[in-house]
PDB file of N, CA and C in Angstrom:
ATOM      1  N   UNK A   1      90.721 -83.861  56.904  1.00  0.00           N
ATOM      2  CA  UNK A   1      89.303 -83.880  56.583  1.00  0.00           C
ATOM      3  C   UNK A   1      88.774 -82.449  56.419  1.00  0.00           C
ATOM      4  N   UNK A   2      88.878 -81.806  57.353  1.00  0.00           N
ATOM      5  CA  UNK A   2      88.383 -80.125  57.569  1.00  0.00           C
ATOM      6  C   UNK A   2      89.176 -79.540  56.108  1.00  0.00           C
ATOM      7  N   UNK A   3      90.594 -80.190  55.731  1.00  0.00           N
ATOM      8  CA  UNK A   3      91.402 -79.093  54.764  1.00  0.00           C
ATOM      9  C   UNK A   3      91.087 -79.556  53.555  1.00  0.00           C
ATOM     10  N   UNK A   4      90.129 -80.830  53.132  1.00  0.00           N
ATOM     11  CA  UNK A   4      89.563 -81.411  51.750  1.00  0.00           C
ATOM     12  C   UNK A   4      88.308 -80.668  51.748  1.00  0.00           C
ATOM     13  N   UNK A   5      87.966 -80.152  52.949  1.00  0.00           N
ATOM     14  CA  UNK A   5      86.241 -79.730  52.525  1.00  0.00           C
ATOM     15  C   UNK A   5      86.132 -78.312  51.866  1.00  0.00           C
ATOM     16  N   UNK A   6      87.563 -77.413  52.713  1.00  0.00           N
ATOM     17  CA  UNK A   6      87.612 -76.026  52.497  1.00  0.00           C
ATOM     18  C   UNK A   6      88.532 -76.181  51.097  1.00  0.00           C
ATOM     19  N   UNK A   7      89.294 -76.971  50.675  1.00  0.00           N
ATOM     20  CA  UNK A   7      89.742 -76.503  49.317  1.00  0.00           C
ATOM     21  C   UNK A   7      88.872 -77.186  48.295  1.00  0.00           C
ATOM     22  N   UNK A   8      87.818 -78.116  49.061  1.00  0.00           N
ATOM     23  CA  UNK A   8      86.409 -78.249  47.484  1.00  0.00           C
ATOM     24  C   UNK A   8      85.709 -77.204  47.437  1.00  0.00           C
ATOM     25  N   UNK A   9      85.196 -76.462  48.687  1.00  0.00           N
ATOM     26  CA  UNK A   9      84.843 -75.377  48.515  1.00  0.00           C
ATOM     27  C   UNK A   9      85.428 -74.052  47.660  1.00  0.00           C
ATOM     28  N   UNK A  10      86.830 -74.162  47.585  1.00  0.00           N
ATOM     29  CA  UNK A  10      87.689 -72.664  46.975  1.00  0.00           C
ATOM     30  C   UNK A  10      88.483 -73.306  45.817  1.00  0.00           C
ATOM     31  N   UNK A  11      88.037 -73.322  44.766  1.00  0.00           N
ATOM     32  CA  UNK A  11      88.917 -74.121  43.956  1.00  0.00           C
ATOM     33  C   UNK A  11      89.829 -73.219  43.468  1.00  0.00           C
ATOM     34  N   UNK A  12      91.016 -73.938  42.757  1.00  0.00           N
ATOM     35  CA  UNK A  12      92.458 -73.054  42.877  1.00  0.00           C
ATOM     36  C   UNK A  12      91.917 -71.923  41.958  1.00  0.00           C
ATOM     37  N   UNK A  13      92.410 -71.352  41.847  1.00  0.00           N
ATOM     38  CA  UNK A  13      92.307 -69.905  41.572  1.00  0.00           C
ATOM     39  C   UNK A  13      94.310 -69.245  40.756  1.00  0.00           C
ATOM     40  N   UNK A  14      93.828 -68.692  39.404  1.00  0.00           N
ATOM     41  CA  UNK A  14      95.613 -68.980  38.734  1.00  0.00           C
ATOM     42  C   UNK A  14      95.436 -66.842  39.578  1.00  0.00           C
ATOM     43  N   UNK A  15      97.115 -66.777  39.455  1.00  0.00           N
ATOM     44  CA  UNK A  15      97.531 -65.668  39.602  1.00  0.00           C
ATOM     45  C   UNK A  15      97.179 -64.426  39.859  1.00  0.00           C
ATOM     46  N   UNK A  16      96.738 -63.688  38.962  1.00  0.00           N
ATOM     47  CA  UNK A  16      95.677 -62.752  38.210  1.00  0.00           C
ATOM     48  C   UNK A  16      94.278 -62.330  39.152  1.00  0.00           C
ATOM     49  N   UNK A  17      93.938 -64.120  39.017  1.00  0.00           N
ATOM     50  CA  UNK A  17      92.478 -63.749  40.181  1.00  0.00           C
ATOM     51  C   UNK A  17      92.970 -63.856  41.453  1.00  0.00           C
ATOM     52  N   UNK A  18      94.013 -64.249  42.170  1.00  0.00           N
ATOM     53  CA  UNK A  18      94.138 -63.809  43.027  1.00  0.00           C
ATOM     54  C   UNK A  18      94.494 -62.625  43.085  1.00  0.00           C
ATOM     55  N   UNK A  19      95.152 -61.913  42.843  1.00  0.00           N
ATOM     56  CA  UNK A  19      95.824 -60.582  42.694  1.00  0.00           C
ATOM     57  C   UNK A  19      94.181 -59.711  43.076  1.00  0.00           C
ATOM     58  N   UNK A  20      93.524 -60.121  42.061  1.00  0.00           N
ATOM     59  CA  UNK A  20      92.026 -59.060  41.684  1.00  0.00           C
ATOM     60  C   UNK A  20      91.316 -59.436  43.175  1.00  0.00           C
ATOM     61  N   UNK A  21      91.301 -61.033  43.480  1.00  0.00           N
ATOM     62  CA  UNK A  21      90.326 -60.641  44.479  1.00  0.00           C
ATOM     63  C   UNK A  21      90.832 -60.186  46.660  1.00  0.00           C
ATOM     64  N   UNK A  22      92.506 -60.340  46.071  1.00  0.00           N
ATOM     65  CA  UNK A  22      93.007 -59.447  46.999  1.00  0.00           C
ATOM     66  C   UNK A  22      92.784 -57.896  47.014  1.00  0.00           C
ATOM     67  N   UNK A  23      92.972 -57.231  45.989  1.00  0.00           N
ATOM     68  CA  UNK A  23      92.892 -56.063  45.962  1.00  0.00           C
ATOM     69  C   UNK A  23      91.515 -55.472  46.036  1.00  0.00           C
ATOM     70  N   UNK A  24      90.440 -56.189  45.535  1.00  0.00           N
ATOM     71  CA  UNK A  24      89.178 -56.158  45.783  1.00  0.00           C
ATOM     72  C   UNK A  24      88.648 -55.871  47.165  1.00  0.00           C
ATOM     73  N   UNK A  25      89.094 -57.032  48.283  1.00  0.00           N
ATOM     74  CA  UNK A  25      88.780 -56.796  49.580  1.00  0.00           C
ATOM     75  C   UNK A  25      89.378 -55.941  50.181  1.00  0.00           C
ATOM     76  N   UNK A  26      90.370 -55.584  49.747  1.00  0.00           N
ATOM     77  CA  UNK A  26      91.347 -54.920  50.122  1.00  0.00           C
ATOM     78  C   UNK A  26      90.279 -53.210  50.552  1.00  0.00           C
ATOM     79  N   UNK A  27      90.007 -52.711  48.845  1.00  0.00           N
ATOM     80  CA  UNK A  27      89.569 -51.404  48.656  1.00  0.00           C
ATOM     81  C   UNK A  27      87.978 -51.500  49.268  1.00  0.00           C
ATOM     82  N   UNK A  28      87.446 -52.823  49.467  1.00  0.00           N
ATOM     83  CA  UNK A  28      85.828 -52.622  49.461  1.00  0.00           C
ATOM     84  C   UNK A  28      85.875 -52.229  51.402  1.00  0.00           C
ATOM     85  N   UNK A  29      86.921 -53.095  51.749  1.00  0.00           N
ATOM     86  CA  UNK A  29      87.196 -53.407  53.470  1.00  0.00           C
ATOM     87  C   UNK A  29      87.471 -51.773  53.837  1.00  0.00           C
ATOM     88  N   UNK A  30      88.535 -51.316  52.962  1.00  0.00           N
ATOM     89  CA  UNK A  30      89.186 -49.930  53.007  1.00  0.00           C
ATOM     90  C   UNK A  30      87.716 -48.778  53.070  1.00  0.00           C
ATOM     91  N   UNK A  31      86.791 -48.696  52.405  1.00  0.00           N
ATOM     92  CA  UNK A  31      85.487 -47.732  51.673  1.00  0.00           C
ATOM     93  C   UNK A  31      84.853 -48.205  52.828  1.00  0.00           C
ATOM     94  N   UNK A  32      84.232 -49.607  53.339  1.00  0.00           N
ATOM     95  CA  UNK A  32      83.662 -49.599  54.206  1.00  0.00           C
ATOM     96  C   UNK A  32      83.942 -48.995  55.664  1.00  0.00           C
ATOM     97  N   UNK A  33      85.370 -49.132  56.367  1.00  0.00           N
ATOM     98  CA  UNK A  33      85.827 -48.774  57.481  1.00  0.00           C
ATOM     99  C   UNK A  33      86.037 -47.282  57.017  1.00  0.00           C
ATOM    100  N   UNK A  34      86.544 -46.312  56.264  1.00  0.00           N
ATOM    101  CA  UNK A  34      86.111 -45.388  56.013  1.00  0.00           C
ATOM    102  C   UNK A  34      84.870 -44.310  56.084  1.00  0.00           C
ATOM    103  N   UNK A  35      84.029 -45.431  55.312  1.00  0.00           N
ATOM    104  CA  UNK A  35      82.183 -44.885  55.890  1.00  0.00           C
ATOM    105  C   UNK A  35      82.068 -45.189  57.046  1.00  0.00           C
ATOM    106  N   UNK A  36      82.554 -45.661  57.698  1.00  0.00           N
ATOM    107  CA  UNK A  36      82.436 -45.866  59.522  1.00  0.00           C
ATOM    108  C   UNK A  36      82.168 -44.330  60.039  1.00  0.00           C
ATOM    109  N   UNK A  37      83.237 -43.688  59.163  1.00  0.00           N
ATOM    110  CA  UNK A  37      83.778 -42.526  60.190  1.00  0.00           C
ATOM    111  C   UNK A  37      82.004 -41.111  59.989  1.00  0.00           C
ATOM    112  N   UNK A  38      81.576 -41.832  59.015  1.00  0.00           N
ATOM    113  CA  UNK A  38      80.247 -41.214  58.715  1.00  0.00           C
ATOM    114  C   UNK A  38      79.256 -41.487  59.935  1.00  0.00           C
ATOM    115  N   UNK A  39      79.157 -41.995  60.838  1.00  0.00           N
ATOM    116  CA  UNK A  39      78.528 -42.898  61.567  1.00  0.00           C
ATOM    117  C   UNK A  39      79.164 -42.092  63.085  1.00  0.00           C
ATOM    118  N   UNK A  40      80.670 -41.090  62.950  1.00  0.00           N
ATOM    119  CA  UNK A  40      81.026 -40.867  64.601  1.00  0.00           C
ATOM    120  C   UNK A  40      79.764 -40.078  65.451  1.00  0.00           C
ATOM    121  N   UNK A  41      78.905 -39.394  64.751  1.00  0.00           N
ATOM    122  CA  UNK A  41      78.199 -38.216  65.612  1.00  0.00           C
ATOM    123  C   UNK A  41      77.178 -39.178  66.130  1.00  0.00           C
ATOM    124  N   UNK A  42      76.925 -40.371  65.469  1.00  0.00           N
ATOM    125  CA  UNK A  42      76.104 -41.321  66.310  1.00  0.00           C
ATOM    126  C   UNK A  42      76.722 -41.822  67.404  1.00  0.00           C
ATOM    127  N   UNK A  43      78.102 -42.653  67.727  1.00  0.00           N
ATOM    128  CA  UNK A  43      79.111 -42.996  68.355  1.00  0.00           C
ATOM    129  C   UNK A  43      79.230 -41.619  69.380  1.00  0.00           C
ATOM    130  N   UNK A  44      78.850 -40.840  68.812  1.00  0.00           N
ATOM    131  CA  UNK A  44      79.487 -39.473  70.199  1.00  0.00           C
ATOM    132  C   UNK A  44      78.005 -39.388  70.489  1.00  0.00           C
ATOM    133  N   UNK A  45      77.096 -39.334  70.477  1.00  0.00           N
ATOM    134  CA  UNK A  45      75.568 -38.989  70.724  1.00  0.00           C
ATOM    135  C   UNK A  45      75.201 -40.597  71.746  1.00  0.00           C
ATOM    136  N   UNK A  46      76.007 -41.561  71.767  1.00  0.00           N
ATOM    137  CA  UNK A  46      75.839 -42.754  72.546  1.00  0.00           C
ATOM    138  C   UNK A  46      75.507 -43.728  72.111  1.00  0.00           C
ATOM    139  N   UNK A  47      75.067 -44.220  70.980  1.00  0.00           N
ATOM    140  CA  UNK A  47      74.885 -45.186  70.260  1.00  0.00           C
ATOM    141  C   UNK A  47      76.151 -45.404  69.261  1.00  0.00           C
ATOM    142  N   UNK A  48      76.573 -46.159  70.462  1.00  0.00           N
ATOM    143  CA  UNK A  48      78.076 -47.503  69.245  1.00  0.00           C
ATOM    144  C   UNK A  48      77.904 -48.124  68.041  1.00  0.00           C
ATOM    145  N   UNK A  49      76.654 -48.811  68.151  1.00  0.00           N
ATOM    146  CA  UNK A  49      76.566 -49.978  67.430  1.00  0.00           C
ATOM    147  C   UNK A  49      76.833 -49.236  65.608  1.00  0.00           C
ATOM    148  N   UNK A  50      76.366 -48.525  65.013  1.00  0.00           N
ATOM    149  CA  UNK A  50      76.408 -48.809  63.969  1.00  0.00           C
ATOM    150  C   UNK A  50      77.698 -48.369  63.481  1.00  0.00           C
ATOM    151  N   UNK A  51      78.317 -47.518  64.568  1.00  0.00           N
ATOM    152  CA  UNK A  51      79.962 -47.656  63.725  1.00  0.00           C
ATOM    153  C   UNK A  51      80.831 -48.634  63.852  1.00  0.00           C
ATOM    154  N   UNK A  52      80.504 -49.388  64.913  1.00  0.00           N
ATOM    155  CA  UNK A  52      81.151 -50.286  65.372  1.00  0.00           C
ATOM    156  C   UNK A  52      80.493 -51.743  64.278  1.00  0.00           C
ATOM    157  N   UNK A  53      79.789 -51.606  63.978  1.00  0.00           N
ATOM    158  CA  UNK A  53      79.234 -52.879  63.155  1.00  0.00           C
ATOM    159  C   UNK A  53      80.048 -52.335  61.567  1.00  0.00           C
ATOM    160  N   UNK A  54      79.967 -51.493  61.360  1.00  0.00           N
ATOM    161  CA  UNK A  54      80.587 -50.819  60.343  1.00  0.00           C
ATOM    162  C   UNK A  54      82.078 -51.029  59.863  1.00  0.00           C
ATOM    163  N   UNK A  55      82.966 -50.188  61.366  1.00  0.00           N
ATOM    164  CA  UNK A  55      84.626 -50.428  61.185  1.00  0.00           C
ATOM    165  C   UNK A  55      84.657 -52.053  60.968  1.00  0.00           C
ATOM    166  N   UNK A  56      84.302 -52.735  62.071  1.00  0.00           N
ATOM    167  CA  UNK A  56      84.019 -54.159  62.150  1.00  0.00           C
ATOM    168  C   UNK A  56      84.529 -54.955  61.015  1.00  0.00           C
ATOM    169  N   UNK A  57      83.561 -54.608  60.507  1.00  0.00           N
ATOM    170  CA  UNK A  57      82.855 -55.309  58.770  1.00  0.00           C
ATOM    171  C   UNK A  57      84.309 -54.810  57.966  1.00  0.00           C
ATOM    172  N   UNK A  58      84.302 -53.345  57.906  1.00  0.00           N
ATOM    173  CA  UNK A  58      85.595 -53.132  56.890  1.00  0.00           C
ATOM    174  C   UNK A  58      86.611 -53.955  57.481  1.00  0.00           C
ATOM    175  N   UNK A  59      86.896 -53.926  58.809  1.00  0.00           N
ATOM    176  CA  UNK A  59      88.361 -54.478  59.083  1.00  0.00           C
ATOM    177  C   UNK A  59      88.603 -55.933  58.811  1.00  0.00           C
ATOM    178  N   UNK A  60      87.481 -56.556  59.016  1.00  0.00           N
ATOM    179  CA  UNK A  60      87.172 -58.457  58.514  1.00  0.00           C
ATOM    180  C   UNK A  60      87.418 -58.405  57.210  1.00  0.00           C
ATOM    181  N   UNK A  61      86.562 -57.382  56.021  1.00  0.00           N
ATOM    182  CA  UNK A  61      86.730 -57.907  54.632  1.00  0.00           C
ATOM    183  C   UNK A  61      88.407 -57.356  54.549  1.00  0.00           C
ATOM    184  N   UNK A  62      88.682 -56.713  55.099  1.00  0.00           N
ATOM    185  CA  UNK A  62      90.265 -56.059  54.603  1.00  0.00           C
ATOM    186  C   UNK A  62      91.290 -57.246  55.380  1.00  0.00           C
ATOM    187  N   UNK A  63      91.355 -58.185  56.131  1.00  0.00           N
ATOM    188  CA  UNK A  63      92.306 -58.972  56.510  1.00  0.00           C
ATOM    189  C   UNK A  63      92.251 -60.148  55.835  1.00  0.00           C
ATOM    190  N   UNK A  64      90.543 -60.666  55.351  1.00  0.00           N
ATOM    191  CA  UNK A  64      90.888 -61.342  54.529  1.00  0.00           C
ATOM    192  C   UNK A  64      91.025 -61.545  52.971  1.00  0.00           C
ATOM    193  N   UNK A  65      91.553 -60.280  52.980  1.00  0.00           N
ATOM    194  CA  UNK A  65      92.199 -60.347  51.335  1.00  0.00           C
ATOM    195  C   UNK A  65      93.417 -60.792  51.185  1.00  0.00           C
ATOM    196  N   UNK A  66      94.314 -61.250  52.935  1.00  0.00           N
ATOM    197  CA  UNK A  66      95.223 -61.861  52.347  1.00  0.00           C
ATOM    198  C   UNK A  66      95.280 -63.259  52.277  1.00  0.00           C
ATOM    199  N   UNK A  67      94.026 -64.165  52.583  1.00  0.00           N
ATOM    200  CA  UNK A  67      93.567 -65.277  52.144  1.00  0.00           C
ATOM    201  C   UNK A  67      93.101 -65.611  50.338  1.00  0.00           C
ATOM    202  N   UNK A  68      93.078 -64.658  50.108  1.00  0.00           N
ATOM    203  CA  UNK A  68      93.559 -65.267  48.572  1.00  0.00           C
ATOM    204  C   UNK A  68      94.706 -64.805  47.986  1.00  0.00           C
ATOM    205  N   UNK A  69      95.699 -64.587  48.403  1.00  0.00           N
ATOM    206  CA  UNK A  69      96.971 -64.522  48.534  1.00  0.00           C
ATOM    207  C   UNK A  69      97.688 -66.059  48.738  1.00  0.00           C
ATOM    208  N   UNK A  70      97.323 -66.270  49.959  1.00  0.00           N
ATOM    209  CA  UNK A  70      98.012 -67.049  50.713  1.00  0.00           C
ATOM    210  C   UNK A  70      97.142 -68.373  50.786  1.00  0.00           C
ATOM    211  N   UNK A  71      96.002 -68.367  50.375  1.00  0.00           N
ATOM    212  CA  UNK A  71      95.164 -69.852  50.413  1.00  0.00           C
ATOM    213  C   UNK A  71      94.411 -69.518  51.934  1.00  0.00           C
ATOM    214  N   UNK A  72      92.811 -69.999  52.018  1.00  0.00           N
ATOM    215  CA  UNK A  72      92.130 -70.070  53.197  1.00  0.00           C
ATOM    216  C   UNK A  72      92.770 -70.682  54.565  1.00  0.00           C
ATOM    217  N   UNK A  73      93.051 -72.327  54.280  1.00  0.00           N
ATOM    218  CA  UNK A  73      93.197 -73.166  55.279  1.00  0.00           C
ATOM    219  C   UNK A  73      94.776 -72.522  55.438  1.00  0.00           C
ATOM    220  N   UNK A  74      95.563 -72.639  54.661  1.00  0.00           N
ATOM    221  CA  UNK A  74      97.160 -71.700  55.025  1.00  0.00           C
ATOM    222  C   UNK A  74      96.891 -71.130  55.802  1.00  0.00           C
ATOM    223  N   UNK A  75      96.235 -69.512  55.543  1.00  0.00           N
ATOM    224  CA  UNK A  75      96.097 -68.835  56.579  1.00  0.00           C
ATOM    225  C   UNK A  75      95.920 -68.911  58.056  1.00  0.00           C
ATOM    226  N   UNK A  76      94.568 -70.047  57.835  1.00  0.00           N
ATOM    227  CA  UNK A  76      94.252 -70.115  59.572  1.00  0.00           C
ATOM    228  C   UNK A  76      95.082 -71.038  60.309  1.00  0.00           C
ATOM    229  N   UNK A  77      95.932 -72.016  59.254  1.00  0.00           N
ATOM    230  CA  UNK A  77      97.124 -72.845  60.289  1.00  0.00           C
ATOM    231  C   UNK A  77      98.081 -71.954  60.599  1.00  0.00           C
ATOM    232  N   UNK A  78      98.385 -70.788  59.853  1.00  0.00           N
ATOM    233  CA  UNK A  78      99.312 -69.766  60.277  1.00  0.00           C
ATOM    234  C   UNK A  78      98.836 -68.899  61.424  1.00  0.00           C
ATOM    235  N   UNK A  79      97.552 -68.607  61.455  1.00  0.00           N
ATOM    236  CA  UNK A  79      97.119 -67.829  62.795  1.00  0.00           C
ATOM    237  C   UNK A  79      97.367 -68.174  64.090  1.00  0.00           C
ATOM    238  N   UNK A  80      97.210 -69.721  64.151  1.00  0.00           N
ATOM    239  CA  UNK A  80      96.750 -70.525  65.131  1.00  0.00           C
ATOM    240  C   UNK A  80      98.039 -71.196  65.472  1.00  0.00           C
ATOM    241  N   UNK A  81      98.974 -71.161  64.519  1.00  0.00           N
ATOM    242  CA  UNK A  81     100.100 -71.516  64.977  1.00  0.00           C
ATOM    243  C   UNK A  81     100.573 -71.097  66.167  1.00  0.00           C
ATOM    244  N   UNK A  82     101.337 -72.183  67.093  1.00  0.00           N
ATOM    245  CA  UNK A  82     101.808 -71.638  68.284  1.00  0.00           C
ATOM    246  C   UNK A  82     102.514 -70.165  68.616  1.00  0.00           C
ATOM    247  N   UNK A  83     103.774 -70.860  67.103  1.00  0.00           N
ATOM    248  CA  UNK A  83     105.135 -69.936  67.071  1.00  0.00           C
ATOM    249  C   UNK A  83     104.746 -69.268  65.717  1.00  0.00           C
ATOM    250  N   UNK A  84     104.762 -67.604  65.848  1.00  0.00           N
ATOM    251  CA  UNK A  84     104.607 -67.635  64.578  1.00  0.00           C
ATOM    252  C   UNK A  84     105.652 -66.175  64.418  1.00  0.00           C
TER     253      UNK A  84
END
């Protein structure tokens, strides 16, 4: 039930666009956690939050670029898998 709702939501997608929208998250995840490092003199002055909301953000869009690689629901039965 849960794996009919998430692949009406993501419809297949040929080769190509996956490729593009892996590499996409890939570089946007990469630029964002990067500009993090714009953000340390706040992080050293005592206020975390905005680098930390920052790396955060890059490191989420950059892991899941290999969900269009590999398909959404794939992925998370592979995470969650016991043995992996």
């Amino acid at each position: 039930e849960m794996e009919e709702k998430v692949c009406e939501q993501c419809p297949s997608m040929t080769y190509s666009q996956r490729i593009v929208g892996c590499l996409t998250c890939i570089v946007v995840g990469f630029l964002i956690s990067m500009g993090s490092t714009m953000r340390l003199v706040q992080l050293i002055k005592g206020n975390p939050e905005p680098f930390a909301v920052m790396y955060t953000l890059g490191n989420v869009i950059g892991l899941s670029s290999s969900c269009f690689l590999y398909g959404p629901w794939a992925q998370i039965k592979s995470m969650f898998a016991p043995i992996r």
